[in-house]
Structures are given as structure tokens and as C-alpha cells.
C-alpha atoms as a PDB file:
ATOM      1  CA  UNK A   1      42.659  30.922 -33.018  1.00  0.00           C
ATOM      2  CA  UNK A   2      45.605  30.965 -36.055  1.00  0.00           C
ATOM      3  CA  UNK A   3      45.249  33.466 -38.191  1.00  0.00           C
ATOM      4  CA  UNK A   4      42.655  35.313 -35.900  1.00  0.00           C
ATOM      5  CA  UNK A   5      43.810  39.838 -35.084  1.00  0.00           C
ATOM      6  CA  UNK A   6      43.759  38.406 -31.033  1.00  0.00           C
ATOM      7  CA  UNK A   7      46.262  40.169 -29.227  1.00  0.00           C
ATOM      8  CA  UNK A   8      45.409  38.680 -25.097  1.00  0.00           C
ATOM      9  CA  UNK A   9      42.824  35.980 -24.142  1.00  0.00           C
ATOM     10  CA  UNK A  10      42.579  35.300 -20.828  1.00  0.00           C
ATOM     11  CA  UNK A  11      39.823  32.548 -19.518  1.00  0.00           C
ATOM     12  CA  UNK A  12      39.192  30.862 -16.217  1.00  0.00           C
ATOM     13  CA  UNK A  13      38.851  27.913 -14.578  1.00  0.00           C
ATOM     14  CA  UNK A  14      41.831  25.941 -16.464  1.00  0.00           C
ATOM     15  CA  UNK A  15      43.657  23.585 -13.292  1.00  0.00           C
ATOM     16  CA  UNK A  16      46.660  21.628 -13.316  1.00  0.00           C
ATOM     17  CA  UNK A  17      45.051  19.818 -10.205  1.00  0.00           C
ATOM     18  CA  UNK A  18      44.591  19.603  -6.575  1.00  0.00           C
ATOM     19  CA  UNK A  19      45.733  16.290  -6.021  1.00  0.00           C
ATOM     20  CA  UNK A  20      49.204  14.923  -7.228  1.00  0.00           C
ATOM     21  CA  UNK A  21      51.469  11.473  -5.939  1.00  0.00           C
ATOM     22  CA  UNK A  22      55.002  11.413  -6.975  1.00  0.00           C
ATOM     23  CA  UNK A  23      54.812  14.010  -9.779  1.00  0.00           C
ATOM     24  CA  UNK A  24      51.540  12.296 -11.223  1.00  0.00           C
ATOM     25  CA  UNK A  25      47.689  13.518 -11.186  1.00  0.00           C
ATOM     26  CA  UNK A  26      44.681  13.405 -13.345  1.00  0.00           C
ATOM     27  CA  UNK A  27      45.302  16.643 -15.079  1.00  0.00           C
ATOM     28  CA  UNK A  28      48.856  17.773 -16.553  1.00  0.00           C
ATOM     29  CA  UNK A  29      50.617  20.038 -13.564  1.00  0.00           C
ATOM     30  CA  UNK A  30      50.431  24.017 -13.864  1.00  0.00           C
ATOM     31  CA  UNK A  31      53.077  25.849 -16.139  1.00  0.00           C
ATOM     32  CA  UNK A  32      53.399  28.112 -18.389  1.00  0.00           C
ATOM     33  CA  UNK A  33      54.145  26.649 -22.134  1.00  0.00           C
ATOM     34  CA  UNK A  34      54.160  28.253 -25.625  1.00  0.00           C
ATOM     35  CA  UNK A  35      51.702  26.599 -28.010  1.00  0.00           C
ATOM     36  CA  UNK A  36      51.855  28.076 -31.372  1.00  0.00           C
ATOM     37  CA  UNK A  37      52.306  31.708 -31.434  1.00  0.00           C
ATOM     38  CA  UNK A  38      50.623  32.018 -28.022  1.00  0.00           C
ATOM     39  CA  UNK A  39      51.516  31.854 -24.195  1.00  0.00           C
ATOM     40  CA  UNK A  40      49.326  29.294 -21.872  1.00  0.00           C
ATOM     41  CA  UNK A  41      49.600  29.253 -18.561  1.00  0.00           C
ATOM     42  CA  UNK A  42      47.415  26.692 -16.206  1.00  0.00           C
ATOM     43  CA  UNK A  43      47.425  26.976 -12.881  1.00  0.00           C
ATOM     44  CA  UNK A  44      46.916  24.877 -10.144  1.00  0.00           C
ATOM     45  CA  UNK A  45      44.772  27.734  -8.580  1.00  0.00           C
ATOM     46  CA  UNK A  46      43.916  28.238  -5.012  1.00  0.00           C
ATOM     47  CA  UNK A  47      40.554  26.214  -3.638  1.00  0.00           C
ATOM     48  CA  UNK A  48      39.740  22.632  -3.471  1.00  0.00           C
ATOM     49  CA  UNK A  49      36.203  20.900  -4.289  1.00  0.00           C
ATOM     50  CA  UNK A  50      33.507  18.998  -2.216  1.00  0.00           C
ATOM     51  CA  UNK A  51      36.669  17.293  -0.101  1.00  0.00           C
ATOM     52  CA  UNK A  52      38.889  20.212   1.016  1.00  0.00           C
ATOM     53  CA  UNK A  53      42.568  18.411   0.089  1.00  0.00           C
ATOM     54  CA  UNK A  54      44.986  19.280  -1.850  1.00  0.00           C
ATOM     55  CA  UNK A  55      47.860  17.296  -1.676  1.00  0.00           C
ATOM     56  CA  UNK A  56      51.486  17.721  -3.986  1.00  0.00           C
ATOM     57  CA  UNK A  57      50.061  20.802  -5.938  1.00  0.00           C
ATOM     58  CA  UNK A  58      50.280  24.140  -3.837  1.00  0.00           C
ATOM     59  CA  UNK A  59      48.200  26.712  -3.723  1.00  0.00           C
ATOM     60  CA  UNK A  60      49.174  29.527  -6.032  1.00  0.00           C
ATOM     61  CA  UNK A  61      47.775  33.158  -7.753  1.00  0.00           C
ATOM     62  CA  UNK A  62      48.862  34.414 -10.773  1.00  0.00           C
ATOM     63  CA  UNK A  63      48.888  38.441 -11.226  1.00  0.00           C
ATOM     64  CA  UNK A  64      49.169  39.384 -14.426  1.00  0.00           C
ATOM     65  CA  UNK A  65      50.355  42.808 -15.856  1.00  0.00           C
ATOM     66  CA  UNK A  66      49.333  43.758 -19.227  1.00  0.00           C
ATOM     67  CA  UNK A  67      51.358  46.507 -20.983  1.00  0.00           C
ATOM     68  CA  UNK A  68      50.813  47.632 -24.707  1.00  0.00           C
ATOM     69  CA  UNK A  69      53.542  46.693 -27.013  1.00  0.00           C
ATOM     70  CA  UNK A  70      55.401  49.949 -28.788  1.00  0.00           C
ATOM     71  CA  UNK A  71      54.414  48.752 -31.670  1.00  0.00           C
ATOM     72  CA  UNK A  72      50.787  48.876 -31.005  1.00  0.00           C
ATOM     73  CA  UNK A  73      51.213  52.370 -28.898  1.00  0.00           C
ATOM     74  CA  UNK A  74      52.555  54.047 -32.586  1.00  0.00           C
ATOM     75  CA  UNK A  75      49.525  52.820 -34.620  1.00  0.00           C
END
């Protein structure tokens, strides 16, 4: 996406897991990191699969609040 006029993406189903021992799971945990010029956040979202567990990685909702930037408001 370098060098592409995208100003927000937002997608779904990105997990940092349900499941995690001692800091460890199959996926990487849920943050928020930079990579490139663009803001990623993964979360560890809210359900569980076929086996209702979730063990080390709580629960959690993101809201999000998208506000226009002044220099896109003066264009």
C-alpha cells in the first residue's frame, strides 16, 4: 500500500489469539505497532471458536473515532 492516496483502512478478523501460556501463543499478541507510514492494531477480539476458551488473552473491543485532519478539512 506505499505510495498508494489511502488515508484509513480498516479490515476485520485480524487476532492476536485466544489462547496464550506464559506470554506465548500461536499468533503474535494484540497491540498496536507502526509499520511503515501506517498504524496496525490487532486485537485479540472478543469470541472464541468451536471450544469456548480463552485462556491468557482477554477479551477486548476496540472503538475507534475517526476525525478529519485540518489539513484535509482546508482542501
Amino acid at each position: 500500500m506505499h505510495g498508494m492516496p489511502i488515508d484509513v483502512m480498516l479490515s476485520g478478523h485480524t487476532h492476536g489469539g485466544q489462547i496464550r501460556l506464559f506470554g506465548y501463543g500461536i499468533d503474535a499478541p494484540g497491540r498496536l505497532t507502526r509499520e511503515g507510514g501506517f498504524m496496525k492494531l490487532v486485537s485479540r477480539g472478543y469470541g472464541t471458536t468451536t471450544l469456548p476458551l480463552r485462556l491468557g488473552a482477554a477479551p477486548e473491543v476496540h472503538f475507534i473515532t475517526i476525525t478529519p485532519s485540518e489539513a484535509k478539512v482546508h482542501e
